[in-house]
C-alpha atoms as a PDB file:
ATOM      1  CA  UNK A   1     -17.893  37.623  20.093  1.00  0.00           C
ATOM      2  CA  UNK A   2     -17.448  37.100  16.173  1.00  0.00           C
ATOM      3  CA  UNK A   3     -14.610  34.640  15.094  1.00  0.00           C
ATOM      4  CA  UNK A   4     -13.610  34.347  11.814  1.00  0.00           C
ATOM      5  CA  UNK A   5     -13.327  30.762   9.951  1.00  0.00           C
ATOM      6  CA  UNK A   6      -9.955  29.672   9.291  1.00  0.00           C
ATOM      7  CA  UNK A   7     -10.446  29.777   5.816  1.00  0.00           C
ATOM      8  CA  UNK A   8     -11.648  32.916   5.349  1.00  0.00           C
ATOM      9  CA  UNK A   9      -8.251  34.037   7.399  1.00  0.00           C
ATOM     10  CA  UNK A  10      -6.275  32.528   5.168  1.00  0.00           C
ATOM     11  CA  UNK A  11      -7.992  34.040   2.015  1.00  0.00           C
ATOM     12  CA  UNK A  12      -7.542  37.869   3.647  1.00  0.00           C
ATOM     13  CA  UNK A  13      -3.685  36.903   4.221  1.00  0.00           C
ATOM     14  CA  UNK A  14      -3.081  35.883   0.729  1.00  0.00           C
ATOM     15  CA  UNK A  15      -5.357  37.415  -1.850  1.00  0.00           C
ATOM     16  CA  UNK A  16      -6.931  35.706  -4.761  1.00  0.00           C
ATOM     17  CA  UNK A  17      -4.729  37.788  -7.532  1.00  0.00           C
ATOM     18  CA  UNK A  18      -1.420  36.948  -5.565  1.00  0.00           C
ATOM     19  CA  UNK A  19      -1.989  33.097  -6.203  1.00  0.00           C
ATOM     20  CA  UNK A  20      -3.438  33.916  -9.735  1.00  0.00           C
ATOM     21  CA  UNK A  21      -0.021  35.410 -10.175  1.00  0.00           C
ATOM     22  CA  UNK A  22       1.889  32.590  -8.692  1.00  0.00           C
ATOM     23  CA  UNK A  23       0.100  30.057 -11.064  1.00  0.00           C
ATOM     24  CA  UNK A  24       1.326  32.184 -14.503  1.00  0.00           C
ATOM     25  CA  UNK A  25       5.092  31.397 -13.762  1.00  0.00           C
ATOM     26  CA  UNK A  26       4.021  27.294 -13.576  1.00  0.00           C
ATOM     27  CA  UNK A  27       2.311  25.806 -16.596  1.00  0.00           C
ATOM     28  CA  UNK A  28       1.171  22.655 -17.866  1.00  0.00           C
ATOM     29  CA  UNK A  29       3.628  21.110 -19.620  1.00  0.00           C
ATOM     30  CA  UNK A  30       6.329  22.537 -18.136  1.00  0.00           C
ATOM     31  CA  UNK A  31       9.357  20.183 -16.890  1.00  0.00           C
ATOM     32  CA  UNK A  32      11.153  20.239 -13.547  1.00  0.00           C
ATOM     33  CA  UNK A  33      13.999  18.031 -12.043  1.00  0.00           C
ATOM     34  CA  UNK A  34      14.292  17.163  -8.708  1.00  0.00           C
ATOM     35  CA  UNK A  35      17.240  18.455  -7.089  1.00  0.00           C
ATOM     36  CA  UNK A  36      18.263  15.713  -4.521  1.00  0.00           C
ATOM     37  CA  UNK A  37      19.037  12.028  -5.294  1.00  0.00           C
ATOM     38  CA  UNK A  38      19.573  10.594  -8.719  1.00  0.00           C
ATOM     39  CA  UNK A  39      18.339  13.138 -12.060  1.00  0.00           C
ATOM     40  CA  UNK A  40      14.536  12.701 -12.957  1.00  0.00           C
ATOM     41  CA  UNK A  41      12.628  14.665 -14.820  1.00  0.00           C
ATOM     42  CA  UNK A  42       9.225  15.851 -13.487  1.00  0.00           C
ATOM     43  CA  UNK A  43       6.010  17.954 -16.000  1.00  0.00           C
ATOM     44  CA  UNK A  44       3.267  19.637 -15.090  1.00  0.00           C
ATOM     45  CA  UNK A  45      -0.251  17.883 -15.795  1.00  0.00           C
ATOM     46  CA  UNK A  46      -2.642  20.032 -13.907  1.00  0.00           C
ATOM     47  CA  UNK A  47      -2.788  22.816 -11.753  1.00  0.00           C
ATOM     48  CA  UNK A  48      -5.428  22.777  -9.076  1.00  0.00           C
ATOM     49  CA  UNK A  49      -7.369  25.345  -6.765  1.00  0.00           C
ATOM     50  CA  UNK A  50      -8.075  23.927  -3.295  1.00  0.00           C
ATOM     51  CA  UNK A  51     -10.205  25.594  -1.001  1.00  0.00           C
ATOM     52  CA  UNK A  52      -8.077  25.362   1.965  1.00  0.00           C
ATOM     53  CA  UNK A  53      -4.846  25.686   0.635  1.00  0.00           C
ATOM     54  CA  UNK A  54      -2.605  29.014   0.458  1.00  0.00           C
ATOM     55  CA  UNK A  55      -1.083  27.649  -2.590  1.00  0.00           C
ATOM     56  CA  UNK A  56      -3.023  25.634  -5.579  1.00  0.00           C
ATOM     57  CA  UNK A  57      -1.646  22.146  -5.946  1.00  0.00           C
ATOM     58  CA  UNK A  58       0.364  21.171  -8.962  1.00  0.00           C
ATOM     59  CA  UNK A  59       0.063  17.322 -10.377  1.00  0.00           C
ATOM     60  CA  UNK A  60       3.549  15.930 -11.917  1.00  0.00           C
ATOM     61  CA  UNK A  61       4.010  13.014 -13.873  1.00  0.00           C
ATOM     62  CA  UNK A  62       7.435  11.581 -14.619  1.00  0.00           C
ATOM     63  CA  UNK A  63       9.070  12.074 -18.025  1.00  0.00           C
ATOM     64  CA  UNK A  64       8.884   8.386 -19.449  1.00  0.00           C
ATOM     65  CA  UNK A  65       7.315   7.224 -16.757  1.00  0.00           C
ATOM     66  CA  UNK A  66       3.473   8.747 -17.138  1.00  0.00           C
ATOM     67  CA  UNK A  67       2.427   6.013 -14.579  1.00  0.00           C
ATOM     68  CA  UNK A  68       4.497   7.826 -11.549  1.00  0.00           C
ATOM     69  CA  UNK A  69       2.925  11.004 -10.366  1.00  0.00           C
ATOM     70  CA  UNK A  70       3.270  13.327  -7.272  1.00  0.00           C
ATOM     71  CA  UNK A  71       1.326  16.043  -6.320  1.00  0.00           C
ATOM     72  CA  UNK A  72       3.218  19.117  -5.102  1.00  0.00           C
ATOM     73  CA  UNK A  73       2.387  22.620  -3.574  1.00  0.00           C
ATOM     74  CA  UNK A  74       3.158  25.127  -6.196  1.00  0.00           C
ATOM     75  CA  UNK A  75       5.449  26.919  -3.764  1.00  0.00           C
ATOM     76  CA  UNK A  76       7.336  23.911  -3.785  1.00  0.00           C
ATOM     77  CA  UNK A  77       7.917  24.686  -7.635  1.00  0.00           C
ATOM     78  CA  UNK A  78       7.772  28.121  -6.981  1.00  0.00           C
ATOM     79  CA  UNK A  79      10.552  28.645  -4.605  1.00  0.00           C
ATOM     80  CA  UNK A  80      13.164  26.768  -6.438  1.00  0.00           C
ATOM     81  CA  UNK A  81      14.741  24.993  -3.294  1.00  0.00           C
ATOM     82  CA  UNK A  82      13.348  20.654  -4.518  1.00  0.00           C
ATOM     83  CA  UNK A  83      13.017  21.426  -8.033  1.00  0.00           C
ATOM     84  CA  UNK A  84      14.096  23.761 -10.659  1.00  0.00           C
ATOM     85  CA  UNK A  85      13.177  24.308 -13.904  1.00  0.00           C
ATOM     86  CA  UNK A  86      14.605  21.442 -16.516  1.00  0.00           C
ATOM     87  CA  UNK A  87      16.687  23.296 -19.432  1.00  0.00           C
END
């Protein structure tokens, strides 16, 4: 019987120009805010590829804050539901 790896799955579901597509609407040094709790204002530092991940990652540091980063999905910036673009 031949299984496939998980990874490999997951590559054939979502193909490589998809996510390169994806990762042209996010760039670095673009800003975000957080939608719940108090305003605070979030930019991109680096986009990452990770193997086994659908999505690449996306690093954010706060706006006058450099010290405080997250990392996020980038279908968490993509999809617009816990951040949206800052105007």
């Amino acid at each position: 019987m031949n299984s496939m790896h998980p990874v490999g799955l997951l590559k054939k579901m979502m193909p490589q120009e998809a996510k390169r597509r994806q990762a042209r609407n996010v760039a670095i040094g673009d800003r975000y805010e957080q939608r719940d709790g108090p305003v605070s204002l979030w930019v991109v530092e680096r986009i990452s590829e990770v193997r086994m991940s659908r999505f690449p990652l996306v690093r954010l540091a706060r706006v006058g804050h450099p010290d405080i980063t997250k990392t996020v999905s980038l279908s968490a910036l993509a999809s617009q539901n816990e951040y949206r673009v800052a105007v």
